[in-house]
PDB file of N, CA and C in Angstrom:
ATOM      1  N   UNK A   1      48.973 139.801 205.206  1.00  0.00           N
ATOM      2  CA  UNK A   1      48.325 139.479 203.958  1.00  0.00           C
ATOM      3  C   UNK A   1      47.185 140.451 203.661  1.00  0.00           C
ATOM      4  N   UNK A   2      46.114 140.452 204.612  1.00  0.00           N
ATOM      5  CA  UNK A   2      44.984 141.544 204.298  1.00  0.00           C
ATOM      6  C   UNK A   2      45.697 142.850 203.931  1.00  0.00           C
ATOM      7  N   UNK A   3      46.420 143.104 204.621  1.00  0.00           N
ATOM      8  CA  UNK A   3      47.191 144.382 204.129  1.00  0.00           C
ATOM      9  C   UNK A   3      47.262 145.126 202.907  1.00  0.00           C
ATOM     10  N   UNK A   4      47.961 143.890 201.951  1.00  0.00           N
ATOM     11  CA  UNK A   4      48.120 143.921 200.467  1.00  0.00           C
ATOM     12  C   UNK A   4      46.799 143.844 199.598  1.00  0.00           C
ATOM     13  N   UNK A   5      45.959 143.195 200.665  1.00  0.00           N
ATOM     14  CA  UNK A   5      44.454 143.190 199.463  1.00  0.00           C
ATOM     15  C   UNK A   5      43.534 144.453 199.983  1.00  0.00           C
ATOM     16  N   UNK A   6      43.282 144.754 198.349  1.00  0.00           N
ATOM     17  CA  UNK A   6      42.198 146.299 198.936  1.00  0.00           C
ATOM     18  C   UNK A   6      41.255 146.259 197.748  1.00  0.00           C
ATOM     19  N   UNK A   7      41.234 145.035 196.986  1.00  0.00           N
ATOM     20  CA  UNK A   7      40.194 144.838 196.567  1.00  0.00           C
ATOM     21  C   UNK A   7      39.818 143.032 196.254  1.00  0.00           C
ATOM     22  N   UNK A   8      38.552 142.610 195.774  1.00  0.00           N
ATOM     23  CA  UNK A   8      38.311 141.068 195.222  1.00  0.00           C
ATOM     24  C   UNK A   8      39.228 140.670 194.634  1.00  0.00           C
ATOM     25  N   UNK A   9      39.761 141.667 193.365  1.00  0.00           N
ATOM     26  CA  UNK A   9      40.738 141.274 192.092  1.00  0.00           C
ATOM     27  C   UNK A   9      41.923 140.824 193.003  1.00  0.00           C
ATOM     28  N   UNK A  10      42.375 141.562 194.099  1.00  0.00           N
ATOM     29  CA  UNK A  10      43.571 141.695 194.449  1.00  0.00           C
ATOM     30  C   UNK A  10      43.477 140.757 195.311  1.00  0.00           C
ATOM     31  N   UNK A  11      42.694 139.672 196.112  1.00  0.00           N
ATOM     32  CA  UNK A  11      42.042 138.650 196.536  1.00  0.00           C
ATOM     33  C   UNK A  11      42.689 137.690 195.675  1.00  0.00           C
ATOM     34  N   UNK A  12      41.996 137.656 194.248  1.00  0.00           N
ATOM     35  CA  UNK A  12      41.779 136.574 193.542  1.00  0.00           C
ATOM     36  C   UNK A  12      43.432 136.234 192.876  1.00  0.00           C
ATOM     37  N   UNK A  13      44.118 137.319 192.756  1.00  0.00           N
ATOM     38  CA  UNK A  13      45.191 137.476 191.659  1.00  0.00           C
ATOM     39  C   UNK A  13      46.505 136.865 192.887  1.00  0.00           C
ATOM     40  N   UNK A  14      46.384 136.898 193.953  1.00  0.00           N
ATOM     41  CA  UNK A  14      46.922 136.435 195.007  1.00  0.00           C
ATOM     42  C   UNK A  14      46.573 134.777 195.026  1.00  0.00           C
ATOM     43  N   UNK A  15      45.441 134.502 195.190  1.00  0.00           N
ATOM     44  CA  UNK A  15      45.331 133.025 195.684  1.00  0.00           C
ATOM     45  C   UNK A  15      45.503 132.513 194.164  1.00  0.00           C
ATOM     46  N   UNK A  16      45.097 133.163 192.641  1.00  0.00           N
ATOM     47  CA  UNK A  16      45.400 132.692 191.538  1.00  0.00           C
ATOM     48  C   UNK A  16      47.341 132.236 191.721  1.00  0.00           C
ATOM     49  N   UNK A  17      47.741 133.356 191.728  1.00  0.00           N
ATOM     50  CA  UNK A  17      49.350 133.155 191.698  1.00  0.00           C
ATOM     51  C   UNK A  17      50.079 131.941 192.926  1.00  0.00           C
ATOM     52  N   UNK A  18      49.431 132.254 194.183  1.00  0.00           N
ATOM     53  CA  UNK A  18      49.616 130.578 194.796  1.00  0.00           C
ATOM     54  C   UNK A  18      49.467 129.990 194.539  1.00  0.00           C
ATOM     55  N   UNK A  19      48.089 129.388 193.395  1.00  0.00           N
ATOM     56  CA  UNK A  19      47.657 127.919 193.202  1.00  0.00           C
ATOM     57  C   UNK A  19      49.081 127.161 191.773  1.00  0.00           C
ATOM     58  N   UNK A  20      49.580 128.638 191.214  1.00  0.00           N
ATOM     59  CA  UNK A  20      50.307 128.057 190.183  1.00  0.00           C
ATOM     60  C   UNK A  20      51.502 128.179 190.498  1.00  0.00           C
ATOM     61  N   UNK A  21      51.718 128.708 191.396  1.00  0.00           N
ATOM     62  CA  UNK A  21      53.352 128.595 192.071  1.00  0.00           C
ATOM     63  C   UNK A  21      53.651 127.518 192.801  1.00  0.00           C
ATOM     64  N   UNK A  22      53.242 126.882 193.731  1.00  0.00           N
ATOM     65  CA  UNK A  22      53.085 125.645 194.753  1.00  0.00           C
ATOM     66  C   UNK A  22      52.154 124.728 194.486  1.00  0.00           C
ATOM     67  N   UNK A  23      50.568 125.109 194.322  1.00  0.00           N
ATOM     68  CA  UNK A  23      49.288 124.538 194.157  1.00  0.00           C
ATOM     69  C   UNK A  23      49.392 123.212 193.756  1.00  0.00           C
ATOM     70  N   UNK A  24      49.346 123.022 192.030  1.00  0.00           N
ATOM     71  CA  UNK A  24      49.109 122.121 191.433  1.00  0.00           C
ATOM     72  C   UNK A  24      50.109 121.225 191.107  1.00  0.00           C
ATOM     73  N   UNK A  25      50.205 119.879 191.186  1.00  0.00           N
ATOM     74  CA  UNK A  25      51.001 118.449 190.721  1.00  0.00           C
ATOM     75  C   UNK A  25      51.853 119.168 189.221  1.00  0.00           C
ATOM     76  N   UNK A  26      53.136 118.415 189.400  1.00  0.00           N
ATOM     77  CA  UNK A  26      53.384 118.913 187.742  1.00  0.00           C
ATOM     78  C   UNK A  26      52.823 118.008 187.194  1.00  0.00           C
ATOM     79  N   UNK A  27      52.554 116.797 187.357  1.00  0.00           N
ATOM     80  CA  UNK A  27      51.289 116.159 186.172  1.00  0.00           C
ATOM     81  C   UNK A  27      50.163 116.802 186.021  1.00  0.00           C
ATOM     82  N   UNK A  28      49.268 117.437 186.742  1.00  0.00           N
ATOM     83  CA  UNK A  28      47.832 118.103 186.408  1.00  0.00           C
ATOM     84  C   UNK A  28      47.965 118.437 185.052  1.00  0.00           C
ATOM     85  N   UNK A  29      47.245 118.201 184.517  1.00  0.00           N
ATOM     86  CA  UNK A  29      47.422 118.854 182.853  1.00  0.00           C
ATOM     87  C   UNK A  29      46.695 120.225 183.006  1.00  0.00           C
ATOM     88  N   UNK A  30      47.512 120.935 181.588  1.00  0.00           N
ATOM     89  CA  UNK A  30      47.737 122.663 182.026  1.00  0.00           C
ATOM     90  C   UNK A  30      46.145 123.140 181.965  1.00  0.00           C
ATOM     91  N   UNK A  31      45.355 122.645 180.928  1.00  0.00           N
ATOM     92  CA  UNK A  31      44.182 123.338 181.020  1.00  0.00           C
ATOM     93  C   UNK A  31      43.100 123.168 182.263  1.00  0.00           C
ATOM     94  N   UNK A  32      43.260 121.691 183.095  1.00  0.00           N
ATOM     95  CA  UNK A  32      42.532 122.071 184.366  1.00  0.00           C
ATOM     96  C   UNK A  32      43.005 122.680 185.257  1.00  0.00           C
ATOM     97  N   UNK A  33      44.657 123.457 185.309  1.00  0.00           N
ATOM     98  CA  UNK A  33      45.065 124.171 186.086  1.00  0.00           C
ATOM     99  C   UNK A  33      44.549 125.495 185.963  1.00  0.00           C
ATOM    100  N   UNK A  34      44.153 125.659 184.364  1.00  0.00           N
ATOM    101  CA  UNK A  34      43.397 127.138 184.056  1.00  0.00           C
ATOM    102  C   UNK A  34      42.201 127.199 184.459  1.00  0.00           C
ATOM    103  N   UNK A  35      41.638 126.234 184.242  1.00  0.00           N
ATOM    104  CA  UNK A  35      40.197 126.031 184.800  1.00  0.00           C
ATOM    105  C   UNK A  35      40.196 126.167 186.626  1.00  0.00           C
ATOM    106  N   UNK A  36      40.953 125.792 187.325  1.00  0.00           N
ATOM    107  CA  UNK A  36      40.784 125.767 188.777  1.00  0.00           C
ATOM    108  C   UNK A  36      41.064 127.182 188.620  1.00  0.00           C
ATOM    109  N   UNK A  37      42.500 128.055 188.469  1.00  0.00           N
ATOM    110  CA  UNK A  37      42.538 129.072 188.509  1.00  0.00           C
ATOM    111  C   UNK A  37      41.318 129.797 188.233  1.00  0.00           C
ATOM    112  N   UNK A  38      40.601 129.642 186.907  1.00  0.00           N
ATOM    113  CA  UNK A  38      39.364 130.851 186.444  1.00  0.00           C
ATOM    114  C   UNK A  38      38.715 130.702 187.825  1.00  0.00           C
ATOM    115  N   UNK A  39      38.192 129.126 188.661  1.00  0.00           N
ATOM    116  CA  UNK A  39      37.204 129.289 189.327  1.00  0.00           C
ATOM    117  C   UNK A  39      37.379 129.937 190.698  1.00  0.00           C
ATOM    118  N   UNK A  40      38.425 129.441 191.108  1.00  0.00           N
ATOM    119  CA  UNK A  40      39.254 130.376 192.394  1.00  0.00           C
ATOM    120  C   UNK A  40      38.761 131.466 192.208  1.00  0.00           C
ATOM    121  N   UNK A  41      39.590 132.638 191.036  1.00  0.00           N
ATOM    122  CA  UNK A  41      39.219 133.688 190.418  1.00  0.00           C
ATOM    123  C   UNK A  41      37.937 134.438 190.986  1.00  0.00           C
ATOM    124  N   UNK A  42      37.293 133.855 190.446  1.00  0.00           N
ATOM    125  CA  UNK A  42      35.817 134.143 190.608  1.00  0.00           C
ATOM    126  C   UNK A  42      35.208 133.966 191.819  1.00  0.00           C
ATOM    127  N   UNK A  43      35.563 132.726 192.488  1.00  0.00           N
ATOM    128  CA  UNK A  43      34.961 132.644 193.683  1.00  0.00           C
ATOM    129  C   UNK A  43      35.847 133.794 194.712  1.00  0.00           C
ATOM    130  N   UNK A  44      36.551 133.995 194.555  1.00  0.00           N
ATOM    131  CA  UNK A  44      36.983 134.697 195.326  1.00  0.00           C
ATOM    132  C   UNK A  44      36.756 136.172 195.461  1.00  0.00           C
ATOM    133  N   UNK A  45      36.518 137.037 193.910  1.00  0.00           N
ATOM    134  CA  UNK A  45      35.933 138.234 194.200  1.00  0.00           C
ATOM    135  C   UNK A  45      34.792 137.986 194.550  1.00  0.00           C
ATOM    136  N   UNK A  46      33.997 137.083 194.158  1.00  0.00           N
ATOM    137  CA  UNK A  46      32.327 137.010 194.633  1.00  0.00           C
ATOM    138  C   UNK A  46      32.445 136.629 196.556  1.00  0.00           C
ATOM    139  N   UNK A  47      33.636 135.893 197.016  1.00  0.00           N
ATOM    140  CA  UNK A  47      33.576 136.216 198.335  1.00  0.00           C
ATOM    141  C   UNK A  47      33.828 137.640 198.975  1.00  0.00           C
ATOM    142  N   UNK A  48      35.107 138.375 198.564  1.00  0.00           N
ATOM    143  CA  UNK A  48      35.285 139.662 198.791  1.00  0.00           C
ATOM    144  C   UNK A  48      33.700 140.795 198.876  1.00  0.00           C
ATOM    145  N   UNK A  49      33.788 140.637 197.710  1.00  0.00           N
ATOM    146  CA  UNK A  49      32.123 141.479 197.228  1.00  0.00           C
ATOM    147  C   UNK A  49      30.837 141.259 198.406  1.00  0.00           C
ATOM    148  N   UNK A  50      30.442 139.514 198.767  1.00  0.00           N
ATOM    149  CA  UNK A  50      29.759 139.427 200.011  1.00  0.00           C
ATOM    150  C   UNK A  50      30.548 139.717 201.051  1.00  0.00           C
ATOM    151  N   UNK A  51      31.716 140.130 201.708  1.00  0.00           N
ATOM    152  CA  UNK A  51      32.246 140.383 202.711  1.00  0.00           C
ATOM    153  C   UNK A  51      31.751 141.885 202.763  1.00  0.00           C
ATOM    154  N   UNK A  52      32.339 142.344 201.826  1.00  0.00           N
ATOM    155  CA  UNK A  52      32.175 144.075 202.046  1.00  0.00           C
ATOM    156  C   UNK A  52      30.375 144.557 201.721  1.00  0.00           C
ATOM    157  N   UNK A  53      29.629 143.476 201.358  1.00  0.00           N
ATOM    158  CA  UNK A  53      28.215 143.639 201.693  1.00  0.00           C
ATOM    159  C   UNK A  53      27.321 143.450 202.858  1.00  0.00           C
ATOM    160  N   UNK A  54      28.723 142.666 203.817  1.00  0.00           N
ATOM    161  CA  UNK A  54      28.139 142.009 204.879  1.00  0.00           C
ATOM    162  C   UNK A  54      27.054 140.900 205.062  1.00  0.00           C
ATOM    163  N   UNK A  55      27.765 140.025 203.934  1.00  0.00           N
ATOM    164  CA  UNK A  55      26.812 138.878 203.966  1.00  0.00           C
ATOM    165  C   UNK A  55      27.974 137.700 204.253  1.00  0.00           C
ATOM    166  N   UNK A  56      29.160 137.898 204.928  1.00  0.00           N
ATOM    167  CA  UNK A  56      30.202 136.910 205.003  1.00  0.00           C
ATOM    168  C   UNK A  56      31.041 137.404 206.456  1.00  0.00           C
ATOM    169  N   UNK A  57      31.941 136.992 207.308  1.00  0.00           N
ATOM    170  CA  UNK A  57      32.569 137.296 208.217  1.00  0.00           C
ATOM    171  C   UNK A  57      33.833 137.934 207.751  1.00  0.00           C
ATOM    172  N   UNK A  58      34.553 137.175 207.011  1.00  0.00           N
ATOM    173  CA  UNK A  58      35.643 137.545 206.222  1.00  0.00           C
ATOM    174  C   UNK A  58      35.498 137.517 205.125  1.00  0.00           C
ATOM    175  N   UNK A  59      36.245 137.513 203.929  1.00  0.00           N
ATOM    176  CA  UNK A  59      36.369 137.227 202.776  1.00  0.00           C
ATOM    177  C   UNK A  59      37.333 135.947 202.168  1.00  0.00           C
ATOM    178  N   UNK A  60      37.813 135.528 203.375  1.00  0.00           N
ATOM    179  CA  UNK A  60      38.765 134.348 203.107  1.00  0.00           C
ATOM    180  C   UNK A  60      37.820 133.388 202.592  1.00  0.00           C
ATOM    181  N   UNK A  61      38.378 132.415 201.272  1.00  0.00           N
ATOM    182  CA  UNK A  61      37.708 131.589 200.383  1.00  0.00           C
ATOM    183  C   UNK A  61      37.721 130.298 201.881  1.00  0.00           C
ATOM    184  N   UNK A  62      36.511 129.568 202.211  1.00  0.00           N
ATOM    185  CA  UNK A  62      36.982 128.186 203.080  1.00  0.00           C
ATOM    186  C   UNK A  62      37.276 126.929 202.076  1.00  0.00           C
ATOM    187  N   UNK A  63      37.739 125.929 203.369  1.00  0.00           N
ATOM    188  CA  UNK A  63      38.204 124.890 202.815  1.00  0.00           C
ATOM    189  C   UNK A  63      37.493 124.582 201.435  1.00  0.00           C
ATOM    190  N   UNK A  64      36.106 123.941 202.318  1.00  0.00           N
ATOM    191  CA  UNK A  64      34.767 123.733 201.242  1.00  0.00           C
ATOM    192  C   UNK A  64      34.857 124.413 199.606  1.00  0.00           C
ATOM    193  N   UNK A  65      34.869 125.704 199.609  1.00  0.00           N
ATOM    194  CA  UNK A  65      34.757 126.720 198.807  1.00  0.00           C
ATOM    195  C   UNK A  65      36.085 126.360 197.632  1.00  0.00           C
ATOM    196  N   UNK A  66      37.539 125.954 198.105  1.00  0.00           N
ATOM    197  CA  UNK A  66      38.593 126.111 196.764  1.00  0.00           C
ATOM    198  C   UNK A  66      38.377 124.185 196.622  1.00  0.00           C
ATOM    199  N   UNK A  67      37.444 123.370 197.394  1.00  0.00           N
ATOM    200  CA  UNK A  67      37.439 122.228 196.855  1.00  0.00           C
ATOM    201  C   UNK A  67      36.253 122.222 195.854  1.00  0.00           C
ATOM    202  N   UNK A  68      35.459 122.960 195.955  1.00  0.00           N
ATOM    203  CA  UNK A  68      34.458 123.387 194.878  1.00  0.00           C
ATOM    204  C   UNK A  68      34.962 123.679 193.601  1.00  0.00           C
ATOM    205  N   UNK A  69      35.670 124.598 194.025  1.00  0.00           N
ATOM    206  CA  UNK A  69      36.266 125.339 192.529  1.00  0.00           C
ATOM    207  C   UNK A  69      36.932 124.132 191.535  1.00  0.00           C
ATOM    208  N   UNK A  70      37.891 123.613 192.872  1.00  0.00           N
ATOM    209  CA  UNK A  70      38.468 121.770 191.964  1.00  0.00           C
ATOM    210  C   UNK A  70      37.651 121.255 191.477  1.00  0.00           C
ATOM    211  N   UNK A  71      36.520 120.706 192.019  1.00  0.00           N
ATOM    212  CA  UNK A  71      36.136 120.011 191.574  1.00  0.00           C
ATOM    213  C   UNK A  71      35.161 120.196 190.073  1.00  0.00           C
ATOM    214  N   UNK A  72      34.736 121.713 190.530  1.00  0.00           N
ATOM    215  CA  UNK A  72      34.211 122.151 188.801  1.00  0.00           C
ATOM    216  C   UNK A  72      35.058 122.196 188.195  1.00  0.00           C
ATOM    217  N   UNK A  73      36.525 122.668 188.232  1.00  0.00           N
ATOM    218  CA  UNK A  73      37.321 122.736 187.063  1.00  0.00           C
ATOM    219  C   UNK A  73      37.554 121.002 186.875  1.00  0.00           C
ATOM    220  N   UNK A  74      37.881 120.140 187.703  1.00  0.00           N
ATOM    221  CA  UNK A  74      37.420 118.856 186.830  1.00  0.00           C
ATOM    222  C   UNK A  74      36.732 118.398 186.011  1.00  0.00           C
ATOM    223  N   UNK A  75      34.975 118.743 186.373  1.00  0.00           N
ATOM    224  CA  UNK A  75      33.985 118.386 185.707  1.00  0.00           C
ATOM    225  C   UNK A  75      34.754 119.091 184.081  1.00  0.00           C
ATOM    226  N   UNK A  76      34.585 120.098 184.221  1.00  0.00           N
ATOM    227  CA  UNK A  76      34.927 121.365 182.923  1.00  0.00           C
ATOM    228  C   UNK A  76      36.048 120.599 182.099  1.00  0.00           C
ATOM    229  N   UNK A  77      36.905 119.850 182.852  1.00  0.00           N
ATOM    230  CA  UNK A  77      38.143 119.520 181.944  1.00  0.00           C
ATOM    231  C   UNK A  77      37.810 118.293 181.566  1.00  0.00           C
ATOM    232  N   UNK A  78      36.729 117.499 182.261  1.00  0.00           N
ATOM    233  CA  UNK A  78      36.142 116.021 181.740  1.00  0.00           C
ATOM    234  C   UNK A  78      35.412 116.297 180.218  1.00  0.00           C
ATOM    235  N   UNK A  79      34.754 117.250 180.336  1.00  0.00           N
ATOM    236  CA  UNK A  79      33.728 117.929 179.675  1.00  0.00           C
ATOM    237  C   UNK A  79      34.000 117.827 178.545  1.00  0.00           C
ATOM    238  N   UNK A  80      34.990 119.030 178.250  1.00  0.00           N
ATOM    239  CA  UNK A  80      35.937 119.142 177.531  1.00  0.00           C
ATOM    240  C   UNK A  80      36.734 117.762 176.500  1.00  0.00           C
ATOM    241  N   UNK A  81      37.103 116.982 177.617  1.00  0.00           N
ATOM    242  CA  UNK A  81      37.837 116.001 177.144  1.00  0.00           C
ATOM    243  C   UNK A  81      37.033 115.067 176.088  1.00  0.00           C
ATOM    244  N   UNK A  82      35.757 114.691 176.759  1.00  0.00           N
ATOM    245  CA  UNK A  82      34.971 113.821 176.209  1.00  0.00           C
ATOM    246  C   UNK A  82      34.446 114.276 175.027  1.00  0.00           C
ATOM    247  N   UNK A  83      34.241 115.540 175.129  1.00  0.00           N
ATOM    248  CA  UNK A  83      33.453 116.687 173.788  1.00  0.00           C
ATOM    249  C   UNK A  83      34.396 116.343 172.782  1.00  0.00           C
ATOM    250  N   UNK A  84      36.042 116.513 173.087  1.00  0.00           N
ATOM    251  CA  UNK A  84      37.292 116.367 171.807  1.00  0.00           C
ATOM    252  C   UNK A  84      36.994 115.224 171.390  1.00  0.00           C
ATOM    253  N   UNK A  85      36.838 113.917 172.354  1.00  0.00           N
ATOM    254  CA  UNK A  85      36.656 112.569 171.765  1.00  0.00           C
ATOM    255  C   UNK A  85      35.579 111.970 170.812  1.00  0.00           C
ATOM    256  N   UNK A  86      34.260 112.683 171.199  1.00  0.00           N
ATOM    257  CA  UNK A  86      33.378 112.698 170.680  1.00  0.00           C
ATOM    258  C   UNK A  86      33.570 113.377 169.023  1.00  0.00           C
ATOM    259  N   UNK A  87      33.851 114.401 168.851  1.00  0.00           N
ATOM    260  CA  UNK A  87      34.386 115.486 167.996  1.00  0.00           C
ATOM    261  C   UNK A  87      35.825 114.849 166.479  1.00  0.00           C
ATOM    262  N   UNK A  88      36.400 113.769 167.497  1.00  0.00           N
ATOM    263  CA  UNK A  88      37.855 113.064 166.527  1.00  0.00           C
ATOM    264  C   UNK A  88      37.047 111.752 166.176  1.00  0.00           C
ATOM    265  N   UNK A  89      36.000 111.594 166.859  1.00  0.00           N
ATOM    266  CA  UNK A  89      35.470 110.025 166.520  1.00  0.00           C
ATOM    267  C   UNK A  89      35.895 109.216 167.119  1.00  0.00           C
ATOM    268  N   UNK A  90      36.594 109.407 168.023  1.00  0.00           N
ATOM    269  CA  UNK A  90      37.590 107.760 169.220  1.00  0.00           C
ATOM    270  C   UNK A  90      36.275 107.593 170.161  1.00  0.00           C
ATOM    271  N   UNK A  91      35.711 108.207 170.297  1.00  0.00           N
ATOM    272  CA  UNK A  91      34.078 107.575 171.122  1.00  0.00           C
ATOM    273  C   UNK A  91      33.264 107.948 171.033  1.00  0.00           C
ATOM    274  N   UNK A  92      31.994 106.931 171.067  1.00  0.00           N
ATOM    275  CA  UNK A  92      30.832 107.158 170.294  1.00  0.00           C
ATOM    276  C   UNK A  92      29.713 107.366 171.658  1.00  0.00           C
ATOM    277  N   UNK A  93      28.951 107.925 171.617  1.00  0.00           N
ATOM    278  CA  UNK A  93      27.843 108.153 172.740  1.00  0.00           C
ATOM    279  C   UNK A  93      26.166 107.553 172.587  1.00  0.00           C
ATOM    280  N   UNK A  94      26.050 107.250 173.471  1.00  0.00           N
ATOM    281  CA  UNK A  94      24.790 106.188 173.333  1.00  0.00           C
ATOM    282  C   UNK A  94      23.523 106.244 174.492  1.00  0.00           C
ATOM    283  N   UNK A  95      22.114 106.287 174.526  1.00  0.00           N
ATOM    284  CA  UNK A  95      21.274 106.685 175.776  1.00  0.00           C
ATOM    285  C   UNK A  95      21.301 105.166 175.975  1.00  0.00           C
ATOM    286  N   UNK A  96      20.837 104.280 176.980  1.00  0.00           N
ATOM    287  CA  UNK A  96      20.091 103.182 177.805  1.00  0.00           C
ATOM    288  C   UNK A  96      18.982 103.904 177.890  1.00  0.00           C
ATOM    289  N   UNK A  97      18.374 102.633 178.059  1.00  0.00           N
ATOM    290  CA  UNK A  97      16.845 102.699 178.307  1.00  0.00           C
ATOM    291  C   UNK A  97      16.199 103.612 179.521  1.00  0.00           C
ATOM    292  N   UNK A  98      17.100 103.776 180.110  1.00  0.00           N
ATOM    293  CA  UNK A  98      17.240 104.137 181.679  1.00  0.00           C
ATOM    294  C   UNK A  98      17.235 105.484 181.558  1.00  0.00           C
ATOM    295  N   UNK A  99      17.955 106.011 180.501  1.00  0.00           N
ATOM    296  CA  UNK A  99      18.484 107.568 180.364  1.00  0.00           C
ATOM    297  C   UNK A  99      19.821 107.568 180.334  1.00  0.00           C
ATOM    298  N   UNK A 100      20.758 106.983 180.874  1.00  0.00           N
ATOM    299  CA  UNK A 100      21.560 107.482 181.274  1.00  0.00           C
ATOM    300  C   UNK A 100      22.793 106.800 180.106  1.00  0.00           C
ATOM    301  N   UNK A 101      23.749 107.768 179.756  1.00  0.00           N
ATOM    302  CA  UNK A 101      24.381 107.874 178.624  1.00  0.00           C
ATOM    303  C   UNK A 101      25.715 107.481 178.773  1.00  0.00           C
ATOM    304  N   UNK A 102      26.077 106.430 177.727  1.00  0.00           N
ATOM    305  CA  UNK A 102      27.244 105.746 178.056  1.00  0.00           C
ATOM    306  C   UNK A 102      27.919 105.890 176.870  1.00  0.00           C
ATOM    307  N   UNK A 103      29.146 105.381 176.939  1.00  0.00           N
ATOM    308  CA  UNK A 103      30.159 106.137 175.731  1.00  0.00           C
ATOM    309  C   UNK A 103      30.928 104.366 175.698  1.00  0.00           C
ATOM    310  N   UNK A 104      31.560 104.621 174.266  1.00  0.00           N
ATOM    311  CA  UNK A 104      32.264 103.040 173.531  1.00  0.00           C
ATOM    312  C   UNK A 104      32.909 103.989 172.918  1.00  0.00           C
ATOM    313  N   UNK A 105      34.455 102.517 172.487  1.00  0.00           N
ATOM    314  CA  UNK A 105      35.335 103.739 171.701  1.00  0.00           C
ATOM    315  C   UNK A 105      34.498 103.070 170.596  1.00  0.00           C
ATOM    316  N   UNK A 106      35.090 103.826 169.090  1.00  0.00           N
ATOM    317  CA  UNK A 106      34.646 103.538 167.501  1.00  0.00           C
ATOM    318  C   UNK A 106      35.682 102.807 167.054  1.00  0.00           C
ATOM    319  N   UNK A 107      35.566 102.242 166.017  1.00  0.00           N
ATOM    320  CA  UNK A 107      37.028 101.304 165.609  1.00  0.00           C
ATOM    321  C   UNK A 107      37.937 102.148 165.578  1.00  0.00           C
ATOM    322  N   UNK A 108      38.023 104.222 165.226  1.00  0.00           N
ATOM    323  CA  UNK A 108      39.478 104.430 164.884  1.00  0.00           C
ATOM    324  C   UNK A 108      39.966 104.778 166.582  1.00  0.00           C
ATOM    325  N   UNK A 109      38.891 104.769 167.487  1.00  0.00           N
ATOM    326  CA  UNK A 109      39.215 104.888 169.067  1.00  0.00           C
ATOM    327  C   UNK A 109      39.918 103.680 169.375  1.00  0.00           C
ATOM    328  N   UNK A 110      39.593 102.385 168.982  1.00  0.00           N
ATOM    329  CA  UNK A 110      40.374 100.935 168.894  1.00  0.00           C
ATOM    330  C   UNK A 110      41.621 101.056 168.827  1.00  0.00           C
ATOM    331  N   UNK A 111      41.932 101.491 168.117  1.00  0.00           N
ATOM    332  CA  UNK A 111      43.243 101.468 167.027  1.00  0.00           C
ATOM    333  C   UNK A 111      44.498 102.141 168.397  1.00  0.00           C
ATOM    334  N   UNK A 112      44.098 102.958 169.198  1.00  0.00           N
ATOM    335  CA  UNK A 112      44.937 103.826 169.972  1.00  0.00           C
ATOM    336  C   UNK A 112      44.916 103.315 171.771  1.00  0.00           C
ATOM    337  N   UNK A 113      45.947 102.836 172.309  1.00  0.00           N
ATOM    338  CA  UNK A 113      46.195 102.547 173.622  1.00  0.00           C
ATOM    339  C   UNK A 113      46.478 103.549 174.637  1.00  0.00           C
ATOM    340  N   UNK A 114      46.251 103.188 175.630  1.00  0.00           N
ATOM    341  CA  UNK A 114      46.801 104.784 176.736  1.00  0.00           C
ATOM    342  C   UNK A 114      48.184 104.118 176.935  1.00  0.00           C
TER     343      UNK A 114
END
């Protein structure tokens, strides 16, 4: 495998093309599969880049590191999701006293079942 990589890109474009060949559920919906991909992506030349700076042993992404990337491309695709809902009017957003911000659907959010 190291063989074939002789640079980050060539790192990233590798573990990118695994995650969408085998990687992901065929339910995952397609845009958090883009989103994990971008973050892989990235994390992965930014590991390469500290390897060949000598701030890393290898450049191999760890466990820790591609559950990171999941889990931001979740946040990102929640994000996202809630922003559209917010945006069509199916839910409305609201502070508590507390701060902390809670969401209701609107009557035309009513109207629609999962």
């Amino acid at each position: 495998m190291s063989k074939e990589i002789k640079s980050g890109e060539d790192y990233a474009k590798l573990l990118v093309e695994t995650l969408k060949e085998g990687g992901p559920e065929d339910d995952m919906p397609k845009e958090l599969i883009e989103y994990w991909c971008e973050n892989v992506y990235e994390a992965a030349v930014k590991s390469y880049n500290n390897y060949l700076a000598g701030k890393r042993k290898d450049f191999l992404l760890t466990e820790k590191e591609m559950e990171q990337a999941y889990e931001n491309a979740g946040l990102r695709y929640t994000e996202d999701l809630v922003n559209g809902l917010l945006d069509k009017d199916m839910i409305q957003a609201g502070v508590r006293n507390d701060g902390e911000i809670v969401y209701s659907l609107t009557d035309k959010g009513k109207k629609y079942t999962l």
